[in-house]
N, C-alpha and C. Protein backbone atom coordinates (compact mmCIF):
# COMPACT_ATOMS: atom_id res chain seq x y z
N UNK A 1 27.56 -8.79 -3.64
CA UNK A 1 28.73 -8.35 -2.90
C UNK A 1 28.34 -7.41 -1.78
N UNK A 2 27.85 -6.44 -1.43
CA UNK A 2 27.55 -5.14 -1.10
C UNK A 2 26.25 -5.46 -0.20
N UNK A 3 25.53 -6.64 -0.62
CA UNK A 3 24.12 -7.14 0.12
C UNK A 3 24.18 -7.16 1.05
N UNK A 4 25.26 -8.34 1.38
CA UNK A 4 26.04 -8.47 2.84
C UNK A 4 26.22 -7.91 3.97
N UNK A 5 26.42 -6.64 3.66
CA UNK A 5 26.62 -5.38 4.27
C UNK A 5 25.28 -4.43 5.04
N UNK A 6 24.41 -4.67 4.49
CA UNK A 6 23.58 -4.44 4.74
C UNK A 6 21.83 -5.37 5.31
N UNK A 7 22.20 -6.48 4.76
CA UNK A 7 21.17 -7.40 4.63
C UNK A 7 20.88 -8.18 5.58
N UNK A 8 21.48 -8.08 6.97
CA UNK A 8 21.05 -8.89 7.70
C UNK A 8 21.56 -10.34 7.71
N UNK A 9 22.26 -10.60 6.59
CA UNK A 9 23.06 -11.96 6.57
C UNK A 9 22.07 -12.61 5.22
N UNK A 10 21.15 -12.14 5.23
CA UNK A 10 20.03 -12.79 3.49
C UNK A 10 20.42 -12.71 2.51
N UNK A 11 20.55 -13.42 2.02
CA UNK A 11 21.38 -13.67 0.16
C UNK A 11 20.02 -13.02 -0.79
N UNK A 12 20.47 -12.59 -1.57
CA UNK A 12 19.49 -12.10 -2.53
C UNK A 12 18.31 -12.81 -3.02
N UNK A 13 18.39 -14.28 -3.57
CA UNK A 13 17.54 -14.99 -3.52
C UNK A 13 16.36 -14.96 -2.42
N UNK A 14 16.74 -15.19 -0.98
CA UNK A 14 15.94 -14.64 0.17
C UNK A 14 15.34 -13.43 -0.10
N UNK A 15 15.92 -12.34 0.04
CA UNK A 15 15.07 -11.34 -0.29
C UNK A 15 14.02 -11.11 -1.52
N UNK A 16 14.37 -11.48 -2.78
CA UNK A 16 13.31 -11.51 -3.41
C UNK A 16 12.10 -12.27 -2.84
N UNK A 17 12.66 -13.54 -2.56
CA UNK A 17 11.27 -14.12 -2.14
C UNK A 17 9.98 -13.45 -1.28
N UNK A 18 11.06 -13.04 -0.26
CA UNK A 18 9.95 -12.17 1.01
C UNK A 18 9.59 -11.18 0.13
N UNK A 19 10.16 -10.81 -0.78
CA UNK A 19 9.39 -9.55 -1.88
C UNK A 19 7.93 -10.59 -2.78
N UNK A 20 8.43 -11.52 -2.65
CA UNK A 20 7.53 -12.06 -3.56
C UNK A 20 6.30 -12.49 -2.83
N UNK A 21 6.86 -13.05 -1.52
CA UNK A 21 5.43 -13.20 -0.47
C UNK A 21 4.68 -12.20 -0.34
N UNK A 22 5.53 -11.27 -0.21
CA UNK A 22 4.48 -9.77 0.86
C UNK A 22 3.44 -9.37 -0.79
N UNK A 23 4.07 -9.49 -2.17
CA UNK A 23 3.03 -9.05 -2.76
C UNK A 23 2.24 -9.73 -2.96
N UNK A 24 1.84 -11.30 -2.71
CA UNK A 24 1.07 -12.19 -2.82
C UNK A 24 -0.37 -11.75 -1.67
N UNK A 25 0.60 -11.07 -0.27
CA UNK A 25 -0.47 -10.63 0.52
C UNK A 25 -1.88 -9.42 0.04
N UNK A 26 -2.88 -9.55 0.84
CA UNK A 26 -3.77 -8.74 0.28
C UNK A 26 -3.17 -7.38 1.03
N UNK A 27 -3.14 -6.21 0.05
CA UNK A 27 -3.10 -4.83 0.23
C UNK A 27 -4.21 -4.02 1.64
N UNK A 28 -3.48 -3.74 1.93
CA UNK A 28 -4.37 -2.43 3.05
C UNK A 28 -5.13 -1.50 1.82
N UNK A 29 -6.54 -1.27 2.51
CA UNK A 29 -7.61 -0.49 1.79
C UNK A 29 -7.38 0.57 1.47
N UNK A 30 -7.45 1.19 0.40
CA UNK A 30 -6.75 2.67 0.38
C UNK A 30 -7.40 3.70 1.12
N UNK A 31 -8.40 3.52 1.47
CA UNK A 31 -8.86 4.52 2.71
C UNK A 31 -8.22 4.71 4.04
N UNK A 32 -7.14 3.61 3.81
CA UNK A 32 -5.98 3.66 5.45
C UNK A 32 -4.82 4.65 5.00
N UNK A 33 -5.03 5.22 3.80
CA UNK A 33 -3.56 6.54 3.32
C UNK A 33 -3.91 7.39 4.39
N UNK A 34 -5.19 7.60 4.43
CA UNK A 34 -6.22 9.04 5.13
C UNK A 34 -6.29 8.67 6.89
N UNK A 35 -6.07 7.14 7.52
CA UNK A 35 -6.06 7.42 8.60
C UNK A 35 -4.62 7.08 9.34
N UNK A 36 -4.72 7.35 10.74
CA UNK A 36 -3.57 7.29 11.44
C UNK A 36 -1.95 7.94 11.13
N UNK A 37 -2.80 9.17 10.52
CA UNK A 37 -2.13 10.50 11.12
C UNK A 37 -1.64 11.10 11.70
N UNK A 38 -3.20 12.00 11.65
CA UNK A 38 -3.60 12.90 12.20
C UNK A 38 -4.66 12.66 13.98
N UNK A 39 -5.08 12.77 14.81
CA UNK A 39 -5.44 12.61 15.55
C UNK A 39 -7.23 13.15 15.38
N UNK A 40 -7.11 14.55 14.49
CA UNK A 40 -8.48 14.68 13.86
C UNK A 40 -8.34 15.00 12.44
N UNK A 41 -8.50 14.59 11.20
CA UNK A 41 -8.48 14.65 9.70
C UNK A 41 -8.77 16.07 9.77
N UNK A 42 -7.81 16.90 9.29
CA UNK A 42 -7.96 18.31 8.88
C UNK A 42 -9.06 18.10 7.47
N UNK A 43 -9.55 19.31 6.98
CA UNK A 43 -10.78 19.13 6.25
C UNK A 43 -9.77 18.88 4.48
N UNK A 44 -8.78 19.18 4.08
CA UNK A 44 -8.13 19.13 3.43
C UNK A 44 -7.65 17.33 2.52
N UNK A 45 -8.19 16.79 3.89
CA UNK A 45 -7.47 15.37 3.62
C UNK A 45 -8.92 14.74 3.76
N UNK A 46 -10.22 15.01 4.22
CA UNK A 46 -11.69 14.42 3.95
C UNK A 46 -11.33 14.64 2.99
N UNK A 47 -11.37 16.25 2.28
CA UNK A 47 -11.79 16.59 0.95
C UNK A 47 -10.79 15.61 -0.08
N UNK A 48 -9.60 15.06 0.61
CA UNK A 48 -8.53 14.05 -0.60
C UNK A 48 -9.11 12.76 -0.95
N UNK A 49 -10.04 12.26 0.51
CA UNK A 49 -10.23 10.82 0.99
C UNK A 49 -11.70 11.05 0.02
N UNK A 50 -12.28 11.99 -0.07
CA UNK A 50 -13.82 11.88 -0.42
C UNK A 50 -13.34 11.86 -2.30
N UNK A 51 -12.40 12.44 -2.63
CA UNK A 51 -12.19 12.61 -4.48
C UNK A 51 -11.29 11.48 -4.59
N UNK A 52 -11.10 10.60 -3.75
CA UNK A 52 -10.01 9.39 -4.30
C UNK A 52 -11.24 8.16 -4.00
N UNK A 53 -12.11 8.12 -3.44
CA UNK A 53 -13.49 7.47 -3.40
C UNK A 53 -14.33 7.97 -4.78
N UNK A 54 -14.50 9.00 -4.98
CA UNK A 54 -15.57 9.15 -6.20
C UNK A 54 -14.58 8.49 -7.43
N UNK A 55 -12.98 9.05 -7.61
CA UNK A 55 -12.38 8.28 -8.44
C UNK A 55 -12.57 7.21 -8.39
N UNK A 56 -12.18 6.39 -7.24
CA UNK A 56 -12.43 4.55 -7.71
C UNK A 56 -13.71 4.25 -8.27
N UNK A 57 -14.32 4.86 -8.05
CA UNK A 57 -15.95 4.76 -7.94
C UNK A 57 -16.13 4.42 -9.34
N UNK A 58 -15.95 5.96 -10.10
CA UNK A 58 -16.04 5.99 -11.43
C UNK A 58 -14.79 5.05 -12.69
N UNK A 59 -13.97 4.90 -11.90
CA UNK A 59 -12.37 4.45 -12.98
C UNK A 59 -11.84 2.89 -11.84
N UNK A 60 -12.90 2.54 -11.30
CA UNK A 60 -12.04 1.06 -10.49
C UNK A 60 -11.76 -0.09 -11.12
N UNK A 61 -12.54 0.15 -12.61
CA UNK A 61 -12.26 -1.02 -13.41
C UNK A 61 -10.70 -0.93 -13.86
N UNK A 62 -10.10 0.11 -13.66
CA UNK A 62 -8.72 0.51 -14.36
C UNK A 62 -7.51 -0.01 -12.98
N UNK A 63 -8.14 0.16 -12.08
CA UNK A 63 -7.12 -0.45 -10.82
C UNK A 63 -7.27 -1.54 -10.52
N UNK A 64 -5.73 -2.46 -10.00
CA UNK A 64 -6.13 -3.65 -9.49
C UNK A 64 -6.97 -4.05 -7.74
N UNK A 65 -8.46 -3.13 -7.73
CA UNK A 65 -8.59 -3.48 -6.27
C UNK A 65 -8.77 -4.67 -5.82
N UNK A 66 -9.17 -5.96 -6.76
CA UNK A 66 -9.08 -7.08 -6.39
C UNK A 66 -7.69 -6.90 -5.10
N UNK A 67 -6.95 -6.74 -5.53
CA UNK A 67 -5.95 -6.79 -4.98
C UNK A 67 -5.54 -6.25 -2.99
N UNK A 68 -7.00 -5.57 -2.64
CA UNK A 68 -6.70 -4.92 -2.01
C UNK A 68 -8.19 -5.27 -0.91
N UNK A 69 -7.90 -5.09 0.26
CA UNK A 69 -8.85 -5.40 1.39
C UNK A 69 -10.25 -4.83 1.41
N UNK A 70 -11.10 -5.10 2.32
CA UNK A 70 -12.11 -4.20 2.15
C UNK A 70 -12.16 -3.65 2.72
């Protein structure tokens, strides 16, 4: 009811789907959280980008990075 209103004219069915395509797509690398910002990475967000790298590092068997670009 209410979709309508908002949806661009797409019936719900439609929208799931494009929900269902886009997750079929491969994921942006998680090292792209850390760029296109900032214009220069304050040292705060190396220091985030460098401990979310040693994490995958050590625990990547626990995430789906298949899932995700290189």
């Amino acid at each position: 009811r209410g979709w309508k209103s908002w949806n661009f004219g797409l019936e719900l069915p439609q929208v799931l789907e494009a929900f269902e395509q886009a997750e079929r797509e491969p994921k942006p690398p998680p090292h792209l959280l850390f760029s296109d910002v900032y214009l220069e990475m304050p040292p705060r967000l190396r220091r985030q980008r460098a401990e979310l790298q040693r994490h995958l590092e050590t625990y990547g068997e626990h995430y789906p990075l298949q899932q995700f670009q290189k």
